[in-house]
Protein backbone atom coordinates (compact mmCIF):
# COMPACT_ATOMS: atom_id res chain seq x y z
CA UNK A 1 0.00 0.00 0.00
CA UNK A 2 1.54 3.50 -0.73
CA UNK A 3 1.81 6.19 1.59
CA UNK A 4 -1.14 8.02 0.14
CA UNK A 5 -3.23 5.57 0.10
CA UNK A 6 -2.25 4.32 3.79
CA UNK A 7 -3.00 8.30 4.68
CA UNK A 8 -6.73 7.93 3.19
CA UNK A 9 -7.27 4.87 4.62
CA UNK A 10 -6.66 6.25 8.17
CA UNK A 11 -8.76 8.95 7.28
CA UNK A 12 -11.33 7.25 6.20
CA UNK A 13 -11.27 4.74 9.76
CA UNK A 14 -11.26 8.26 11.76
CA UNK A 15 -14.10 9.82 10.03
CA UNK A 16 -16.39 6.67 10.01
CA UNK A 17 -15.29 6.35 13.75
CA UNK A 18 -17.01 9.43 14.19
CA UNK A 19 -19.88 8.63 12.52
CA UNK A 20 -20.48 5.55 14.74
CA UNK A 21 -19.91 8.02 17.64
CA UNK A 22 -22.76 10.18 16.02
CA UNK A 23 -24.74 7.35 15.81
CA UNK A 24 -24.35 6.41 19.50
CA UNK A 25 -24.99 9.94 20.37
CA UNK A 26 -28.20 10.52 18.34
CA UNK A 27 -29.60 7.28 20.46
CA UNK A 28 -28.55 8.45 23.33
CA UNK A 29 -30.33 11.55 23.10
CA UNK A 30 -33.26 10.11 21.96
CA UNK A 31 -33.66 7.70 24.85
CA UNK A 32 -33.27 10.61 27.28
CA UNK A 33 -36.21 12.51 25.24
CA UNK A 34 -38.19 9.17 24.99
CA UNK A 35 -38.20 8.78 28.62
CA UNK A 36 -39.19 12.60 29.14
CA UNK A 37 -42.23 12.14 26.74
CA UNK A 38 -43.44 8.77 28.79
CA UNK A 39 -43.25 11.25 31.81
CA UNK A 40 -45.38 13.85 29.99
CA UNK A 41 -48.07 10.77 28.77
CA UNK A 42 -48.11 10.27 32.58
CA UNK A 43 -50.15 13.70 32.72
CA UNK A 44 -53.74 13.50 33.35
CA UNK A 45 -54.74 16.98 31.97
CA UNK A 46 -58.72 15.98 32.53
CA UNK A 47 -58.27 16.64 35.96
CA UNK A 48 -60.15 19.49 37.31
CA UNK A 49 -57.30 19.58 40.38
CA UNK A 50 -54.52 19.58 37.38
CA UNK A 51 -54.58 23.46 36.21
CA UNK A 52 -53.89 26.22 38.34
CA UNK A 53 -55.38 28.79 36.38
CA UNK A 54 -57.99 31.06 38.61
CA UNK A 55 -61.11 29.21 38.04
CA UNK A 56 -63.50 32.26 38.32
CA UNK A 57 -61.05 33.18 34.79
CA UNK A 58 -62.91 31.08 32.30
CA UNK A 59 -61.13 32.67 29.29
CA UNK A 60 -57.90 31.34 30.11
CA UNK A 61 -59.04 27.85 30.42
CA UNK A 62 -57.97 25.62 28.01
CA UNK A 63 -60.40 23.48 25.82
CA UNK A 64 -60.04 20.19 25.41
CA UNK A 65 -58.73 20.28 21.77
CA UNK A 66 -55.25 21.56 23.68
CA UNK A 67 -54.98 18.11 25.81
CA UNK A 68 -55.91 16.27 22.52
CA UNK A 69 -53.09 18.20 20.97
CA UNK A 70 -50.66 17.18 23.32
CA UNK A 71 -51.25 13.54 23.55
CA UNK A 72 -51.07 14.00 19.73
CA UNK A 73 -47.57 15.69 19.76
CA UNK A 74 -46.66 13.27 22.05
CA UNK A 75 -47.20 10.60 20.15
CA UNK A 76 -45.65 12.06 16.93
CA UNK A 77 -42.59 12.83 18.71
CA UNK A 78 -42.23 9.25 20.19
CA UNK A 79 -42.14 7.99 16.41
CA UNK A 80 -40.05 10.13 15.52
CA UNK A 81 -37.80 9.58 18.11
CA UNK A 82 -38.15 6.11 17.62
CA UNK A 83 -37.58 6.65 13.90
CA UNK A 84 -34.64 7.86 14.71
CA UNK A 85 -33.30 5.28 16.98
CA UNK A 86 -34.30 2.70 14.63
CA UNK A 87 -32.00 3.76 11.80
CA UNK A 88 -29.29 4.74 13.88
CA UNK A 89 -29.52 1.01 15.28
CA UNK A 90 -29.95 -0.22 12.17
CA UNK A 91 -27.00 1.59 10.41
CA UNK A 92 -24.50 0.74 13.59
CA UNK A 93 -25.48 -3.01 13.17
CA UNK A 94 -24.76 -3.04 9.07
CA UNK A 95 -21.38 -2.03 10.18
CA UNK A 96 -20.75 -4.19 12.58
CA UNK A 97 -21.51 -6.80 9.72
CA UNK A 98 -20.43 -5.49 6.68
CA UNK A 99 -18.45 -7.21 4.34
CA UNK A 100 -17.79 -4.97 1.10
CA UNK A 101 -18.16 -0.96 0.23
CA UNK A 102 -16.20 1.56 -0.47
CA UNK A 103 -14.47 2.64 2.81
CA UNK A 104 -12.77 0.66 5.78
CA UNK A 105 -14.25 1.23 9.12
CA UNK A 106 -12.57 0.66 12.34
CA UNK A 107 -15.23 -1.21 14.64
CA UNK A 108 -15.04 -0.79 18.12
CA UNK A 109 -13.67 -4.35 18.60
CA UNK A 110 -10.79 -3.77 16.33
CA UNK A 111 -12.09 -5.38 13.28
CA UNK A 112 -12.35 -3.69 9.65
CA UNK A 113 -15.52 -3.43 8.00
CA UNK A 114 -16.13 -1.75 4.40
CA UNK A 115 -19.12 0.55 4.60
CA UNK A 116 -20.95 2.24 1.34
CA UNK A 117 -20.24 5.80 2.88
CA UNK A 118 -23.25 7.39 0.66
CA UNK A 119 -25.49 4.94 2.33
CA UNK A 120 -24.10 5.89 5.80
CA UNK A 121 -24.76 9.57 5.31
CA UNK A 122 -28.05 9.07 3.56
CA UNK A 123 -29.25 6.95 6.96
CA UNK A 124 -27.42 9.73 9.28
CA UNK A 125 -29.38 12.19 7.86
CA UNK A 126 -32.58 10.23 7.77
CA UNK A 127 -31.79 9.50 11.47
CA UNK A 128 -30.98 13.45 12.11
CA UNK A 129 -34.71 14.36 10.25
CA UNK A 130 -36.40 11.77 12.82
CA UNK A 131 -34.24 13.69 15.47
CA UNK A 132 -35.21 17.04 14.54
CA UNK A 133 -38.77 15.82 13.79
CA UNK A 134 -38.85 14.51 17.21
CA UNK A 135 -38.02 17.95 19.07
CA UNK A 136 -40.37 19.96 17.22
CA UNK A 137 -43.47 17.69 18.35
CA UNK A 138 -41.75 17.39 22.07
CA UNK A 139 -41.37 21.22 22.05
CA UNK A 140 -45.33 21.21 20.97
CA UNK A 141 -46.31 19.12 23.56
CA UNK A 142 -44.69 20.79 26.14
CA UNK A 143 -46.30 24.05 25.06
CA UNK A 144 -50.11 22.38 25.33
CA UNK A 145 -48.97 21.26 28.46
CA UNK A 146 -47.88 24.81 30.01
CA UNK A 147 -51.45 26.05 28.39
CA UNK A 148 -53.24 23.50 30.44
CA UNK A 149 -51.37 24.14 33.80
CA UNK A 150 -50.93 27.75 33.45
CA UNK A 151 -53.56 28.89 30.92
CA UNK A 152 -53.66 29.69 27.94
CA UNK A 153 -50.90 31.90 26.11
CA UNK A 154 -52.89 33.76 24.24
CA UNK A 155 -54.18 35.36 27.93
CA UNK A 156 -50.46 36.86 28.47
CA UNK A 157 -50.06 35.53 32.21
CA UNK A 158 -46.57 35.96 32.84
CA UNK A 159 -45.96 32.64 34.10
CA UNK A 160 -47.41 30.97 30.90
CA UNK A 161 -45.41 33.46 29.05
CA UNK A 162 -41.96 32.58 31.16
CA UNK A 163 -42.56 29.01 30.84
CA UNK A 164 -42.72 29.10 27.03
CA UNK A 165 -40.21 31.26 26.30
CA UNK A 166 -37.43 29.11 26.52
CA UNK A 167 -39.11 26.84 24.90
CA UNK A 168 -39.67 28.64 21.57
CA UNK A 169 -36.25 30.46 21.57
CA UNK A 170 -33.98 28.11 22.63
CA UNK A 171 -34.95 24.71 21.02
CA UNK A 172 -35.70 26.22 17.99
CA UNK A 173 -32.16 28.27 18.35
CA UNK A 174 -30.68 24.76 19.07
CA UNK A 175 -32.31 22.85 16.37
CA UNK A 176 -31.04 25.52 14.13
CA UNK A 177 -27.14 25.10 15.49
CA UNK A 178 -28.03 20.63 14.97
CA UNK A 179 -29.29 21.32 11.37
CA UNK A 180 -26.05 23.63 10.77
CA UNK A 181 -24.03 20.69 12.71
CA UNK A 182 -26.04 17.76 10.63
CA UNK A 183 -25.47 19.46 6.99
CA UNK A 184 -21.35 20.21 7.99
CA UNK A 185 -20.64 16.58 8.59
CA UNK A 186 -22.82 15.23 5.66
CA UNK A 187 -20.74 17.56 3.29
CA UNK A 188 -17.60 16.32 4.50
């Protein structure tokens, strides 16, 4: 093997070792934001003892189209979450197994597998999408569910308001920086 092509080949096992790392990552985070949406499903938002909005303020009150919207969101973000997971799995466990492609990968048992590196970034991206996907319906969810504690939004009660704006500047803000994040590596 010649020096150049020794160079590309380690390369090529550093860069895919990343991209397993990414892979474990993206999981990771998933599981954490699957178990936080189980925790929200645990919400029983027909309660009348549930909301602390002033009851003798009807207008405020949320209707039940907002809890329907948030067991909805809920369950589109587990999906997607899932989604997610599911490809990131899957593309970690092609390879572990992989036989032929176009570039040698360094498993984390020491062996050398040859993985089809458009097929790796087309199923990191897919995986990223689910991610993304995921965070927009969780960041939903969790806005329906400060509506039906704290009333609605639309009312401009400052706890309502102080509860959701974090919510709509920074995970938006952060899903911007992923998405910038996401698009680098896939061009690389």
């Amino acid at each position: 093997m010649t020096n150049t092509t020794a160079t590309t080949s380690r390369r090529n096992l550093k860069s895919t070792t990343i991209h397993v790392m990414a892979l474990d990552g993206i999981v990771n985070v998933n599981s954490l934001f699957t178990l936080g949406l189980f925790l929200g499903l645990a919400v029983n938002p027909a309660d009348p003892n549930y909301t602390l909005v002033d009851s003798s303020d009807t207008a405020c009150h949320t209707t039940s189209k907002v809890a329907e919207n948030l067991v909805a969101f809920h369950v589109y973000s587990f999906s997607s979450f899932l989604f997610s997971s599911l490809i990131a799995f899957g593309l970690k466990q092609a390879i572990r197994t992989a036989k032929d492609g176009d570039t040698r990968v360094e498993v984390s048992d020491g062996t050398i597998a040859h993985v089809n590196l458009r097929v790796l970034r087309a199923g990191m991206l897919a995986s990223a999408t689910g991610s993304l996907f995921g965070c927009m319906f969780l960041t939903l969810a969790l806005v329906n569910l400060v509506q039906i504690k704290l009333g609605k939004v639309g009312c401009l009660d400052w706890y309502s308001l102080v509860a959701v704006g974090p919510l709509v500047v920074l995970v938006p803000s952060a899903l911007v920086f992923y998405i910038c994040i996401v698009l680098h590596a896939f061009t690389r």
